[in-house]
C-alpha atoms as a PDB file:
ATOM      1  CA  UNK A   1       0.000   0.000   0.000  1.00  0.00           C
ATOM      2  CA  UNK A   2       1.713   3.202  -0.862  1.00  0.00           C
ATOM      3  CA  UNK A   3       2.348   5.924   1.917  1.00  0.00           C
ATOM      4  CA  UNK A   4       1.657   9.176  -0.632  1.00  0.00           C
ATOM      5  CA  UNK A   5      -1.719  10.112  -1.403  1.00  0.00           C
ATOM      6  CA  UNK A   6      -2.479  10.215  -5.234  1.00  0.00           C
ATOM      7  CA  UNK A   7      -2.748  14.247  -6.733  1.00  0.00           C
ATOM      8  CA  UNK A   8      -4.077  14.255  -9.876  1.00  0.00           C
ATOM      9  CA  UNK A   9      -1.411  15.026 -13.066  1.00  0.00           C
ATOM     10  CA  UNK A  10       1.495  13.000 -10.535  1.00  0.00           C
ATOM     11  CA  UNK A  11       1.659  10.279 -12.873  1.00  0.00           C
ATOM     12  CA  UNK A  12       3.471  12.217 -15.727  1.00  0.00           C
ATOM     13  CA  UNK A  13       6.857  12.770 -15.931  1.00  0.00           C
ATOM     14  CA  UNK A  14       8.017  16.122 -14.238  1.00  0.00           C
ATOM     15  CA  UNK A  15       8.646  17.590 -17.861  1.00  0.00           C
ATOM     16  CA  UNK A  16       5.230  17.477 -19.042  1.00  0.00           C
ATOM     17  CA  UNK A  17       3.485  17.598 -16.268  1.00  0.00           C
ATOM     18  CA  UNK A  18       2.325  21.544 -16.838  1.00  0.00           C
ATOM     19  CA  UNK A  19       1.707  20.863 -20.516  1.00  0.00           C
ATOM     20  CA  UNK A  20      -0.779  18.087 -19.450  1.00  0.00           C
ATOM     21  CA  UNK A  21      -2.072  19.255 -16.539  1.00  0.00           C
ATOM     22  CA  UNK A  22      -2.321  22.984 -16.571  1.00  0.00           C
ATOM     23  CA  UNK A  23      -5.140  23.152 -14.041  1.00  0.00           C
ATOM     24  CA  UNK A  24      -4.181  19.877 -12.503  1.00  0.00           C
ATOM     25  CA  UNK A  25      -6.011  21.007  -9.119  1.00  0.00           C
ATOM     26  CA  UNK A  26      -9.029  22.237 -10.695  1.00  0.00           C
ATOM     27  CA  UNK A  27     -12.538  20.820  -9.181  1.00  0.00           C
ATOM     28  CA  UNK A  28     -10.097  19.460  -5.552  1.00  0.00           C
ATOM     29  CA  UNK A  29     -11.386  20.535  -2.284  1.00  0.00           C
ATOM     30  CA  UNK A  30      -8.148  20.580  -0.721  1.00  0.00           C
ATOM     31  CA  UNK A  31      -7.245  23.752   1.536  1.00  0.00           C
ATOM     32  CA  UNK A  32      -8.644  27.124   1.992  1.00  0.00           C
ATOM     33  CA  UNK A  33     -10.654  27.161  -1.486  1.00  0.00           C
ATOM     34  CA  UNK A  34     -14.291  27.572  -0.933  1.00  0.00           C
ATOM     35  CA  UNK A  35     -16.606  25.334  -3.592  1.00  0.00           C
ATOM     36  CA  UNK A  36     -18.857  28.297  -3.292  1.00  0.00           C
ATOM     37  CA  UNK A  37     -16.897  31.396  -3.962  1.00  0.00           C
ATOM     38  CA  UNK A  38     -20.155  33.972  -3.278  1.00  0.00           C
ATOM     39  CA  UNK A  39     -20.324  33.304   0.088  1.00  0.00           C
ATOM     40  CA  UNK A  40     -16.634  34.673   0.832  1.00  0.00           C
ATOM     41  CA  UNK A  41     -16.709  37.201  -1.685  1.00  0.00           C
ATOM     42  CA  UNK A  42     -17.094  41.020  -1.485  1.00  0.00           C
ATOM     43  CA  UNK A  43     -20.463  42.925  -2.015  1.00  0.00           C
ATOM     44  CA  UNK A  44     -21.571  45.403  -4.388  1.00  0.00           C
ATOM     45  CA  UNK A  45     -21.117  47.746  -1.542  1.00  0.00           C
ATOM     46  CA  UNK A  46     -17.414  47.694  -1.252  1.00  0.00           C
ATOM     47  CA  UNK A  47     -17.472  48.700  -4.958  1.00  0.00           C
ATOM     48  CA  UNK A  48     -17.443  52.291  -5.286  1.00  0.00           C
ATOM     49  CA  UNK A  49     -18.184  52.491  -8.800  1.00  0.00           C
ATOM     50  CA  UNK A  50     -21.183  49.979  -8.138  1.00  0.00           C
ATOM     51  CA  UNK A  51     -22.757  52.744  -6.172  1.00  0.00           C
ATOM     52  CA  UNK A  52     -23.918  54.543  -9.438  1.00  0.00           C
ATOM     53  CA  UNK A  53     -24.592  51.562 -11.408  1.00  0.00           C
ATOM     54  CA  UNK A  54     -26.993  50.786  -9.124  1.00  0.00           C
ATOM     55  CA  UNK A  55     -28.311  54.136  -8.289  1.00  0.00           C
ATOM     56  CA  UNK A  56     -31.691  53.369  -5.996  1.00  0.00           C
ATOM     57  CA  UNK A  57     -30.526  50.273  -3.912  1.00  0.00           C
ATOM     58  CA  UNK A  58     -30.069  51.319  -0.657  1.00  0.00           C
ATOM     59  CA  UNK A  59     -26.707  50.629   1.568  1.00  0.00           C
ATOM     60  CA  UNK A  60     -28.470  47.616   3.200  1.00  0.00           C
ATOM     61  CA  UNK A  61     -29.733  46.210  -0.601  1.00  0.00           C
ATOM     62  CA  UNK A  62     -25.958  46.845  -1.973  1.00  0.00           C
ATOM     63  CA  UNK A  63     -24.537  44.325   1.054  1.00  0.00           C
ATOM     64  CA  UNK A  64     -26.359  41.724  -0.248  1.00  0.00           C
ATOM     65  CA  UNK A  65     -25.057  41.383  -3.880  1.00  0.00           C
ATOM     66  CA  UNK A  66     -22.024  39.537  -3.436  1.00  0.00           C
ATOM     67  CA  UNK A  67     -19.612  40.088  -6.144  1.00  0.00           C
ATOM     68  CA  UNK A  68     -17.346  37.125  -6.975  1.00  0.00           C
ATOM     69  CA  UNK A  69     -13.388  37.911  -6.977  1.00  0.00           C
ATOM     70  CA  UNK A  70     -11.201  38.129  -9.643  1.00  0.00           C
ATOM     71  CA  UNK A  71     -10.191  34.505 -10.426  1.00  0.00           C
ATOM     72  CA  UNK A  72     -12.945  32.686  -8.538  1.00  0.00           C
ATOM     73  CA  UNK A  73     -14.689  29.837 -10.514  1.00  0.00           C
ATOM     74  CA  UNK A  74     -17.966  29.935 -11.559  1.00  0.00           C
ATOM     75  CA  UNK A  75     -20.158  26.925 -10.588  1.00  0.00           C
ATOM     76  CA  UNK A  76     -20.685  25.050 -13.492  1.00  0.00           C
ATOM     77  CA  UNK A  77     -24.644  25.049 -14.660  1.00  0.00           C
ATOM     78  CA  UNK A  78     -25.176  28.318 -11.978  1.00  0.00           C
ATOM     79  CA  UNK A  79     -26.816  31.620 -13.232  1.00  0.00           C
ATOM     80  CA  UNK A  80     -25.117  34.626 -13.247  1.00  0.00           C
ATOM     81  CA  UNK A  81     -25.489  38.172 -14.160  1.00  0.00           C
ATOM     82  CA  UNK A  82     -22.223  40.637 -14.914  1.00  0.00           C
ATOM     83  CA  UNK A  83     -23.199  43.909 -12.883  1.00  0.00           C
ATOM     84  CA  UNK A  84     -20.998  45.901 -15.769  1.00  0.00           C
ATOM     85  CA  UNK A  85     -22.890  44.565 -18.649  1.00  0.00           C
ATOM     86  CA  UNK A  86     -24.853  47.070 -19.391  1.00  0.00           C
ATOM     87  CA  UNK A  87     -28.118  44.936 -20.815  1.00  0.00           C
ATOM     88  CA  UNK A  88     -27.508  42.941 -17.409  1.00  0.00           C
ATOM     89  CA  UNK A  89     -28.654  39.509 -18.861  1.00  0.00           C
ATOM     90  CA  UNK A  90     -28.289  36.645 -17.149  1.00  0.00           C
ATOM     91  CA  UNK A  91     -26.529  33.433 -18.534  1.00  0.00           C
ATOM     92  CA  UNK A  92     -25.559  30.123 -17.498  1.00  0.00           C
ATOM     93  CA  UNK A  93     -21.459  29.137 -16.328  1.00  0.00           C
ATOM     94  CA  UNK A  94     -19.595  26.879 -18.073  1.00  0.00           C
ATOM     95  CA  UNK A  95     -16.832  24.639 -15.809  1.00  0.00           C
ATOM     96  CA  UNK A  96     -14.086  26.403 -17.586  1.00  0.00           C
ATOM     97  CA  UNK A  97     -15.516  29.969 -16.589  1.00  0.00           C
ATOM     98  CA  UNK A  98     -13.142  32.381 -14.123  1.00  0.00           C
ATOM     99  CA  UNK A  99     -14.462  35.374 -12.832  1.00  0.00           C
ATOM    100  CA  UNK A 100     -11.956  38.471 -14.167  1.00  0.00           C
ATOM    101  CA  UNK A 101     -11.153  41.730 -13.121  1.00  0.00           C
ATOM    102  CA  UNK A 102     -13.241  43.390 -15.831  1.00  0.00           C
ATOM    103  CA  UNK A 103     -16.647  41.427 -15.061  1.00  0.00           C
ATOM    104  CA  UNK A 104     -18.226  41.465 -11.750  1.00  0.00           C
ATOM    105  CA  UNK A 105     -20.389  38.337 -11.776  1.00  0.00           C
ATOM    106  CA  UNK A 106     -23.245  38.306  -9.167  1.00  0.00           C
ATOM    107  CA  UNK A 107     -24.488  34.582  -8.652  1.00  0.00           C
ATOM    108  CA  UNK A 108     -28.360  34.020  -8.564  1.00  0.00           C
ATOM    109  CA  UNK A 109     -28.730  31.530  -5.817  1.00  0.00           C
ATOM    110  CA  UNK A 110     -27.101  33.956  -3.555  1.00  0.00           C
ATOM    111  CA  UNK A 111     -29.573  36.826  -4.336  1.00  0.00           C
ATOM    112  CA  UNK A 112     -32.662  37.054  -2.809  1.00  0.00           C
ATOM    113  CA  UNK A 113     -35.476  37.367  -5.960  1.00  0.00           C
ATOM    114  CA  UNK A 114     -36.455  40.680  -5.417  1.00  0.00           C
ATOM    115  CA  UNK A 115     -32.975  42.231  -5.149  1.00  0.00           C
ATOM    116  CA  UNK A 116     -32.336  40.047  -8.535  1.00  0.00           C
ATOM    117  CA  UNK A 117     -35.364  41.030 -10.645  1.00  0.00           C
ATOM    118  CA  UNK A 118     -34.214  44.996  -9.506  1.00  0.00           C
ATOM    119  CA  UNK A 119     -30.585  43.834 -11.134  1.00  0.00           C
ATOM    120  CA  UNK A 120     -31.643  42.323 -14.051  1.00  0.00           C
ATOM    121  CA  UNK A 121     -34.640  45.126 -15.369  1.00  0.00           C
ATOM    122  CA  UNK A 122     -37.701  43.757 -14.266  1.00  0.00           C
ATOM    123  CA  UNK A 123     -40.268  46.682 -14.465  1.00  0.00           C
ATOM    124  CA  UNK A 124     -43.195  45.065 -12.196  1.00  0.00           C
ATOM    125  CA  UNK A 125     -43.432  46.951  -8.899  1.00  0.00           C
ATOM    126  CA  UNK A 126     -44.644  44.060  -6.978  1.00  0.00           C
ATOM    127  CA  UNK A 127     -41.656  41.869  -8.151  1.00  0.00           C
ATOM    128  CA  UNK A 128     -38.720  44.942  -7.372  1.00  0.00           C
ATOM    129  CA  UNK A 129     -36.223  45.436  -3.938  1.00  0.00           C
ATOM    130  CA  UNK A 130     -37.972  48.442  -2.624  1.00  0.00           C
ATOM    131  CA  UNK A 131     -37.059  49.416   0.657  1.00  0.00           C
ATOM    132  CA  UNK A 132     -39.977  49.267   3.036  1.00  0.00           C
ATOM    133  CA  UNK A 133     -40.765  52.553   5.007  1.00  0.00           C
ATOM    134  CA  UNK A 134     -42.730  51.853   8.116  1.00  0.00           C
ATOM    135  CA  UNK A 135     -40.765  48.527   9.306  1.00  0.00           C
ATOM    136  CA  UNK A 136     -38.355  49.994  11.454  1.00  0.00           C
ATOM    137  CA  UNK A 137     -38.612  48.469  14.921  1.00  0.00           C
ATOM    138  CA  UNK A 138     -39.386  50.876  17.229  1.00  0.00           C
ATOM    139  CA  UNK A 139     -39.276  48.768  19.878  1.00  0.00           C
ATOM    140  CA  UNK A 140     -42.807  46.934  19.308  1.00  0.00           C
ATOM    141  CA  UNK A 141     -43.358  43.263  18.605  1.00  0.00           C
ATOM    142  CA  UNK A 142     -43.905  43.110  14.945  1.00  0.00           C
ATOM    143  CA  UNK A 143     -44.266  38.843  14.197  1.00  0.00           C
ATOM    144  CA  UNK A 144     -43.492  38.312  10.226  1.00  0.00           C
ATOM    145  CA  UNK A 145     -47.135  37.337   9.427  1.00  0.00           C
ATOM    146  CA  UNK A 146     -48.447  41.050  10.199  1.00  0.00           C
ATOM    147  CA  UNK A 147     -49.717  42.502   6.629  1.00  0.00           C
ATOM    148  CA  UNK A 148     -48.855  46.205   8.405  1.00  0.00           C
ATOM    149  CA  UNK A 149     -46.439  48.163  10.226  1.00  0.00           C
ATOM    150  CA  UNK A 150     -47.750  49.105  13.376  1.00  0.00           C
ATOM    151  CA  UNK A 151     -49.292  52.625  14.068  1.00  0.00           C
END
């Protein structure tokens, strides 16, 4: 029984191995890297420049649009919008896919539907992210199935 554990592209020579193997690693859960990059990743708030792209979305809305980082995979079969496409349409990943510094791809499944019909033009009011005036706490016991803010 051998002591080493098996990496895959190990069983070519040293001088090929790059050549046949260039992302010899590639789909490995081995260390630090995350099999879902979105949930590490930074948010449309910490992107300046996102601010006026999405001029309406409040602070609070921006902090939940997680913005993958440059060189992140994109999950095979996942939906995806890029935030600087200007048409904003959405499109299914491919396993080769790698998020790069001049896209800032926003996953779907970590969007909640609202927020994600706001990003990708949806003109019905009662499917948009609108902030809700009135729901503040003010220190009243509001349960979620109340159709009203309290007066």
């Amino acid at each position: 029984m051998p002591d080493e554990v098996f990496r895959p592209g190990e069983q070519h020579p040293e001088t090929w191995r790059n050549d046949l193997n260039p992302n010899r690693m590639a789909g490995q859960n081995l260390g630090l890297a995350n099999p879902h990059p979105e949930q590490t990743s930074r948010t449309a708030y910490d992107l300046k420049p996102a601010h006026r792209l999405l001029d309406g979305i409040t602070d609070d809305g921006l902090k939940q649009i997680p913005v993958l980082w440059e060189g992140a995979r994109l999950e095979q079969g996942a939906t995806y919008i890029d935030l600087r496409d200007p048409q904003r349409s959405e499109f299914t990943a491919t396993g080769d896919m790698l998020a790069t510094g001049e896209h800032w791809y926003v996953p779907k499944a970590a969007v909640d539907y609202e927020l994600w019909n706001r990003l990708i033009g949806v003109s019905d009011p009662e499917r948009l992210y609108a902030p809700r005036a009135g729901w503040e706490n003010q220190g009243e016991d509001v349960s979620p199935g109340d159709p009203q803010p309290p007066r």
